[in-house]
Protein backbone atom coordinates (compact mmCIF):
# COMPACT_ATOMS: atom_id res chain seq x y z
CA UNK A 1 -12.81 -25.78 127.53
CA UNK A 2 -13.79 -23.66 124.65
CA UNK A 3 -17.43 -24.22 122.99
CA UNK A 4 -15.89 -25.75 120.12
CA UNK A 5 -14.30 -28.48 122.10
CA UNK A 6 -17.21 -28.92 124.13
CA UNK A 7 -19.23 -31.92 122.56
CA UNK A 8 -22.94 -33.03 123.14
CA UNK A 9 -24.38 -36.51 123.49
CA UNK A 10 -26.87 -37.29 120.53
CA UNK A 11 -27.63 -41.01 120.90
CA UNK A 12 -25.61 -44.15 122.01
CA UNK A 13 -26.69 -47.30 120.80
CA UNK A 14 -24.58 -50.58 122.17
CA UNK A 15 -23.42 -52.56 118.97
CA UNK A 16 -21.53 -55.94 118.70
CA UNK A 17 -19.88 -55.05 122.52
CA UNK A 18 -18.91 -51.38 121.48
CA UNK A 19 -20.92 -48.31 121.46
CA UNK A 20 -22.16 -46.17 118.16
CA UNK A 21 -22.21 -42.84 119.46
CA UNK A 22 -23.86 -39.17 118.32
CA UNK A 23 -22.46 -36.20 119.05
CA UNK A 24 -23.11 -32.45 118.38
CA UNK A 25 -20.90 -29.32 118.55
CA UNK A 26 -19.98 -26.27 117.31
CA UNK A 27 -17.57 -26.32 114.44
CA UNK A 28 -15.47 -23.42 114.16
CA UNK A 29 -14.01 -23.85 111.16
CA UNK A 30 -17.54 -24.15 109.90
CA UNK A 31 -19.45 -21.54 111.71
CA UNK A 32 -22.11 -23.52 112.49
CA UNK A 33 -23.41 -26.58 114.58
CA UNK A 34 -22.28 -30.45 113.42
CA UNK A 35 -23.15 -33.56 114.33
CA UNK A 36 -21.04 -36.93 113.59
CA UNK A 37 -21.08 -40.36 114.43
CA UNK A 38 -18.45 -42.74 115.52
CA UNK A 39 -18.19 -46.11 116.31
CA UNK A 40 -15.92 -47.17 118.99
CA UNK A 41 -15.12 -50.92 119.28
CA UNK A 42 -15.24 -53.14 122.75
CA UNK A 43 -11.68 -52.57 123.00
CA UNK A 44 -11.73 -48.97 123.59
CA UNK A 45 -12.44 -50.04 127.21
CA UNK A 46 -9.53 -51.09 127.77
CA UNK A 47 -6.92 -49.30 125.73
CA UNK A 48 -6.34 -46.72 122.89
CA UNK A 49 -7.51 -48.05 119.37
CA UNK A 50 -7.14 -47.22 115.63
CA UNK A 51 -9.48 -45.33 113.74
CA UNK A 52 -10.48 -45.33 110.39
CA UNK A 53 -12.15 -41.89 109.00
CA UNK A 54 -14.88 -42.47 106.22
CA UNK A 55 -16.23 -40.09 104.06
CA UNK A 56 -19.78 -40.29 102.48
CA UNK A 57 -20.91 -38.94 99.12
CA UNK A 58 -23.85 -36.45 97.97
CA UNK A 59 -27.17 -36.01 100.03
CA UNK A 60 -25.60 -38.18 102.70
CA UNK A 61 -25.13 -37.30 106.18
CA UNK A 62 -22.95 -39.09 109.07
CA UNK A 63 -25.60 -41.38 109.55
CA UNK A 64 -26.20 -43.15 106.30
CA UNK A 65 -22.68 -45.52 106.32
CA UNK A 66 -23.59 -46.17 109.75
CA UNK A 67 -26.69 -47.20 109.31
CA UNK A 68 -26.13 -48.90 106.03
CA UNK A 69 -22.86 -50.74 105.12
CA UNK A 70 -22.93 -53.35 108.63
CA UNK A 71 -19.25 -52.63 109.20
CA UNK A 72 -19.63 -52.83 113.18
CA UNK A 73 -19.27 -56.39 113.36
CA UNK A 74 -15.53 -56.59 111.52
CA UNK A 75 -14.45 -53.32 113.12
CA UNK A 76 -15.34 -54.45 116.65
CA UNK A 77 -13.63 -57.70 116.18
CA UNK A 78 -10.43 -55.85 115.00
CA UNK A 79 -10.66 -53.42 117.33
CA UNK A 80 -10.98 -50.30 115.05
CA UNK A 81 -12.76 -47.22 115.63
CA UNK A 82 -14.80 -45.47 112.92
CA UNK A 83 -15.67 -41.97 112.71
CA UNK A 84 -18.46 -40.51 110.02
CA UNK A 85 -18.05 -36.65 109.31
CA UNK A 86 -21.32 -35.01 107.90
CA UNK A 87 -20.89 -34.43 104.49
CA UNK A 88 -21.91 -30.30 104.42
CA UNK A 89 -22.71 -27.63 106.83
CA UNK A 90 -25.86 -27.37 108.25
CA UNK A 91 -28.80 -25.01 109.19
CA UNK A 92 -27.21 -22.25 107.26
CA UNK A 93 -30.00 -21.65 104.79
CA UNK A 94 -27.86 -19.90 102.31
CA UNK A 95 -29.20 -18.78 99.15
CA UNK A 96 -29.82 -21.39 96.46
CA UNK A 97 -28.07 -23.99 99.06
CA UNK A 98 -31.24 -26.16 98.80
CA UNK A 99 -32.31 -26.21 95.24
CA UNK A 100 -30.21 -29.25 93.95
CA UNK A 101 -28.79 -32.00 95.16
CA UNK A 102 -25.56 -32.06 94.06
CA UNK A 103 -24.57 -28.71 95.81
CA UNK A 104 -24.93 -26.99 98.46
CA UNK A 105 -26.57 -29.10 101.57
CA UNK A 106 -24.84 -32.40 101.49
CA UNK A 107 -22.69 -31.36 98.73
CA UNK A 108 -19.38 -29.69 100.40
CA UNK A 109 -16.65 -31.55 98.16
CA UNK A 110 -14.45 -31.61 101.26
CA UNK A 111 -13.18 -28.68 99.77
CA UNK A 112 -12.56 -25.30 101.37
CA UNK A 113 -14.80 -22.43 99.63
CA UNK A 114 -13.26 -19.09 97.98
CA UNK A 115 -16.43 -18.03 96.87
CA UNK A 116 -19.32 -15.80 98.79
CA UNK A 117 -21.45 -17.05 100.60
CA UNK A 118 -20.09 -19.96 100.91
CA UNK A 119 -16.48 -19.68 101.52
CA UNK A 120 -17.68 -18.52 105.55
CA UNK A 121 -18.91 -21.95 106.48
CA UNK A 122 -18.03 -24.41 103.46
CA UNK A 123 -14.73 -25.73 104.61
CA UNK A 124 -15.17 -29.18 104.61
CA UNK A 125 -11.64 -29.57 103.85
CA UNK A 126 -10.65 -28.07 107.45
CA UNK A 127 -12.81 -29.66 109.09
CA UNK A 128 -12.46 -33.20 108.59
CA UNK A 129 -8.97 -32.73 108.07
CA UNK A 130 -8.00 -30.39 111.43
CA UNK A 131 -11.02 -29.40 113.44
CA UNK A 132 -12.51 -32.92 113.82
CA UNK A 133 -9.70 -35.15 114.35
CA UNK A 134 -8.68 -32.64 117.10
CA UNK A 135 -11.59 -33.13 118.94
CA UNK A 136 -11.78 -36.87 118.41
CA UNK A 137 -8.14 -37.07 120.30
CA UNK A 138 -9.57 -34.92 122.76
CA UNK A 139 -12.65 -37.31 124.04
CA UNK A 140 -11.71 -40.52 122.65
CA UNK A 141 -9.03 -43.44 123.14
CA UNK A 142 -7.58 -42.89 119.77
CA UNK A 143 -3.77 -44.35 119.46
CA UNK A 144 -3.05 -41.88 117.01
CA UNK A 145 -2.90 -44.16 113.89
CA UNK A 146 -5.41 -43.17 111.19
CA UNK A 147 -7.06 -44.49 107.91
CA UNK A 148 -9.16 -43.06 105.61
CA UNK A 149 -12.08 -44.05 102.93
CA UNK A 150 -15.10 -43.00 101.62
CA UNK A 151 -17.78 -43.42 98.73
CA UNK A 152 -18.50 -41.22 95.28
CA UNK A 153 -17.58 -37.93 96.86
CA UNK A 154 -16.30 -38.96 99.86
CA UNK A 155 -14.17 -41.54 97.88
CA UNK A 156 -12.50 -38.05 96.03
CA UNK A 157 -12.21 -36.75 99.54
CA UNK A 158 -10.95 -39.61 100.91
CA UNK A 159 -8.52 -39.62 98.16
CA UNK A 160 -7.36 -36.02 97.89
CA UNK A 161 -6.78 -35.95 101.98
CA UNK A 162 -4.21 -38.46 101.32
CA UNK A 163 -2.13 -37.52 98.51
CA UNK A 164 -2.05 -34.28 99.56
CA UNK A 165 -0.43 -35.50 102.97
CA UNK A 166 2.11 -38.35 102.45
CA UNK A 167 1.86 -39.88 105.64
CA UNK A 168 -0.60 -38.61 107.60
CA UNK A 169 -2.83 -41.39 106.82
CA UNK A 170 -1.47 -45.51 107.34
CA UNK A 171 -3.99 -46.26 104.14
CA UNK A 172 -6.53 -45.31 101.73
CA UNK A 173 -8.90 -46.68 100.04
CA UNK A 174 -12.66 -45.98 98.65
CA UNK A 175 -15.23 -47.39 96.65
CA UNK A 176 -16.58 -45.70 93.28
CA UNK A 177 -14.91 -42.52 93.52
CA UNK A 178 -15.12 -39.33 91.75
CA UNK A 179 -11.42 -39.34 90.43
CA UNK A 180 -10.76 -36.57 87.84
CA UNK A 181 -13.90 -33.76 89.46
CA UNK A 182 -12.48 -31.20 87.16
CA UNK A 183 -13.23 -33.22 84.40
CA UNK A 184 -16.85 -34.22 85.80
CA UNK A 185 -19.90 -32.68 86.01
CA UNK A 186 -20.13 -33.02 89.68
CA UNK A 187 -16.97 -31.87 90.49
CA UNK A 188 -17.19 -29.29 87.62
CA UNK A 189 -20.37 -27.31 89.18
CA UNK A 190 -18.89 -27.88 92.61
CA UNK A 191 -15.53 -25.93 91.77
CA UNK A 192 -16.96 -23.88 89.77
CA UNK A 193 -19.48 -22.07 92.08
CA UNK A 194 -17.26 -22.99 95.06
CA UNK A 195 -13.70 -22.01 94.53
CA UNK A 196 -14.09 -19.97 91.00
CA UNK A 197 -13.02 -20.04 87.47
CA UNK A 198 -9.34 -20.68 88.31
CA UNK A 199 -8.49 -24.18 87.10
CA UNK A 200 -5.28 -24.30 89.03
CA UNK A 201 -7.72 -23.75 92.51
CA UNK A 202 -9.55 -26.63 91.15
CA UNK A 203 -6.29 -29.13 91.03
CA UNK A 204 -5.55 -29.45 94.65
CA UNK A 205 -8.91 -31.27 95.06
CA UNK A 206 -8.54 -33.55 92.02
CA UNK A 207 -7.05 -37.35 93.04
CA UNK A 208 -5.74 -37.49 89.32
CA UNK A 209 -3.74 -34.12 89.18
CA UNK A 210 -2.41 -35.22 92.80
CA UNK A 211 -1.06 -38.42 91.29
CA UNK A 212 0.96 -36.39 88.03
CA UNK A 213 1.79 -34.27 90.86
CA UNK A 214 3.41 -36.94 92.52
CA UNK A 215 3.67 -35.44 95.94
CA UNK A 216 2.69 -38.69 97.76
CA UNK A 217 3.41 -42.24 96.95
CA UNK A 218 0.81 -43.96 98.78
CA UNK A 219 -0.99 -47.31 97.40
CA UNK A 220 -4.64 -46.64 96.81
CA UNK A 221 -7.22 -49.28 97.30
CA UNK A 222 -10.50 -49.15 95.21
CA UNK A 223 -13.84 -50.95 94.49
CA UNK A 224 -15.90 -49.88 91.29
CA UNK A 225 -19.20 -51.66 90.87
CA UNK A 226 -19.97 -52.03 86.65
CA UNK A 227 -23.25 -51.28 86.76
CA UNK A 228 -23.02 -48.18 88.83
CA UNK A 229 -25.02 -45.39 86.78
CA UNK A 230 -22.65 -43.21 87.36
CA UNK A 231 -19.84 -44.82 86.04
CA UNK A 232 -19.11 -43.63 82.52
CA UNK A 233 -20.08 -39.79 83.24
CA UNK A 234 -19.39 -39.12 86.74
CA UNK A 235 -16.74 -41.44 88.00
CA UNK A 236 -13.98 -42.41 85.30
CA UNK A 237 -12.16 -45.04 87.11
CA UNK A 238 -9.70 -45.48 83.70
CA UNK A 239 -8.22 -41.97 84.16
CA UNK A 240 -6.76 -42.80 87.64
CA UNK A 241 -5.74 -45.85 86.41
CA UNK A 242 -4.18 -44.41 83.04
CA UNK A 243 -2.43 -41.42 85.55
CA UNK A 244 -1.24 -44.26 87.97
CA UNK A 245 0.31 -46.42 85.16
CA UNK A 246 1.87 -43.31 83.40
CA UNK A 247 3.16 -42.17 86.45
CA UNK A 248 3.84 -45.35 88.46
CA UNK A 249 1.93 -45.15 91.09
CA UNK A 250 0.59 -48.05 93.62
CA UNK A 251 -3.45 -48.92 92.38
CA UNK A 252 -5.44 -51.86 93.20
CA UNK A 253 -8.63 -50.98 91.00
CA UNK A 254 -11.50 -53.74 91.23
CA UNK A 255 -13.86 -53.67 88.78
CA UNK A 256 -16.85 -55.43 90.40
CA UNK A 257 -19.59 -57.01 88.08
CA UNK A 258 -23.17 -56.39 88.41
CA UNK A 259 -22.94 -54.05 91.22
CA UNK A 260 -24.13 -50.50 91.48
CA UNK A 261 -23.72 -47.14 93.49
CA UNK A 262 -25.42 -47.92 96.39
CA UNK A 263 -24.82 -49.17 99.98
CA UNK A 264 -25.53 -53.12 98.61
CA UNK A 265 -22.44 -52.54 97.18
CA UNK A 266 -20.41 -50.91 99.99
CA UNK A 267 -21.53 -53.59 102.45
CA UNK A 268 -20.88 -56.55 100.27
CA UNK A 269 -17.14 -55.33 100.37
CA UNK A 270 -16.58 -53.52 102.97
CA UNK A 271 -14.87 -56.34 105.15
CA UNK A 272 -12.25 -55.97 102.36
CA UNK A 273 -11.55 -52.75 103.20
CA UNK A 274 -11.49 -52.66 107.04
CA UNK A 275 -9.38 -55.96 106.75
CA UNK A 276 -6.86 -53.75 104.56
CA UNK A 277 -7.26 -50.65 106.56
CA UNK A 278 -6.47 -53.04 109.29
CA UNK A 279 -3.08 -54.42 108.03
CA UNK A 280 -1.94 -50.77 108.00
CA UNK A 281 -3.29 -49.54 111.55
CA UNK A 282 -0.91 -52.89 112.68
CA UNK A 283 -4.08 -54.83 114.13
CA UNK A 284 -3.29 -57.89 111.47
């Protein structure tokens, strides 16, 4: 077994009959070491489960969802595994990787870098979408079906994965996404300094040129809290829904009143979403 494959015991903590799990290894897509978490239900005892990949946004780790949005109780009763990527390389220490917080160190865009120094290690893209679920099927009972979600920017990665790959995924969904990044400030610094001046680079990470594209036809499933503070110059939820309408594609947008950006709002709904992730991994 190669050192990538090789995978080291973090933590285990015993949660509603299953086990949340830590584990470390090298990430060769990456260069460098990772750590992710994943939850896997009672029933992964017994027999191969589901799992449901989610994404977290800026200055977030693979701890914080865990942690945070109390989605351990629903997944073990359904019998669904969870799996938390990081959300950037780590211990590089690249120049300028530091200095803000909405690039570089828990900033990776689950894109994959063209740009030195960071196209080496920054392929987030890779990693969650090859490297990682190849090791996962390696050391866990995983049945093979997948979901995916995610919040801010892990909601635009969750999203991108998906349309880019018509059926690799059972369902999507995410809550408060960054939907049009090239037309964002976030997204626009990210692309900018990671992939380059080329706009068309910049469109096969952006959920709303993937939907005019029209590559994948797959229903997306999303939660947008109307007080988020974000909402107006970061997140833009009416030009995925103006892009889905022109275009007719399948969008359940819920605009949710009073809520804001943070994990309050992702664990008030996320039964929601693990009972519609659920539907699709055939465990309803």
């Amino acid at each position: 077994m190669s050192m990538s494959e090789s995978l080291e015991l973090v933590s285990a903590t015993k949660s509603f009959g299953g086990w949340l799990k830590r584990y470390r290894h090298h990430a060769r897509s990456l260069d460098c070491e990772m750590v992710f978490s994943i939850y896997l239900p009672p029933q992964a005892e017994e027999r191969k489960v589901p799992v449901l990949w989610w994404l977290s946004g800026l200055t977030c780790n693979d701890e914080n969802f865990m942690q945070k949005a109390g989605a351990q109780r629903l997944a073990a009763e359904l019998g669904m595994a969870i799996i938390c990527p990081d959300t950037s390389p780590r211990g590089l220490d690249l120049p300028g990787e530091h200095d803000s917080y909405d690039f570089g160190s828990g900033a990776g865009f689950y894109l994959n870098a063209k740009r030195e120094p960071w196209s080496r290690h920054y392929r987030m893209y890779d990693y969650v979408n090859d490297e990682l679920p190849s090791v996962a099927r390696q050391h866990f009972p995983l049945n093979g079906r997948e979901a995916i979600s995610g919040h801010s920017m892990g909601g635009h990665g969750a999203l991108v994965l998906a349309l880019r790959q018509p059926g690799r995924f059972a369902s999507v969904s995410a809550f408060a996404p960054v939907v049009n990044p090239m037309d964002a400030p976030w997204g626009q610094k990210a692309f900018k300094n990671y992939l380059g001046e080329e706009r068309g680079d910049w469109r096969q990470y952006d959920a709303c040129e993937l939907v005019v594209k029209g590559v994948s036809r797959q229903p997306l499933f999303i939660d947008q809290g109307e007080a988020d503070a974000f909402l107006d110059e970061q997140l833009k939820p009416e030009r995925l829904e103006t892009v889905c309408r022109t275009n007719n594609h399948p969008l359940t947008l819920r605009r949710q009143p009073g809520y804001d950006h943070s994990y309050f709002f992702i664990a008030s709904f996320i039964d929601d979403h693990l009972r519609y992730h659920a539907k699709y991994l055939k465990l309803l």
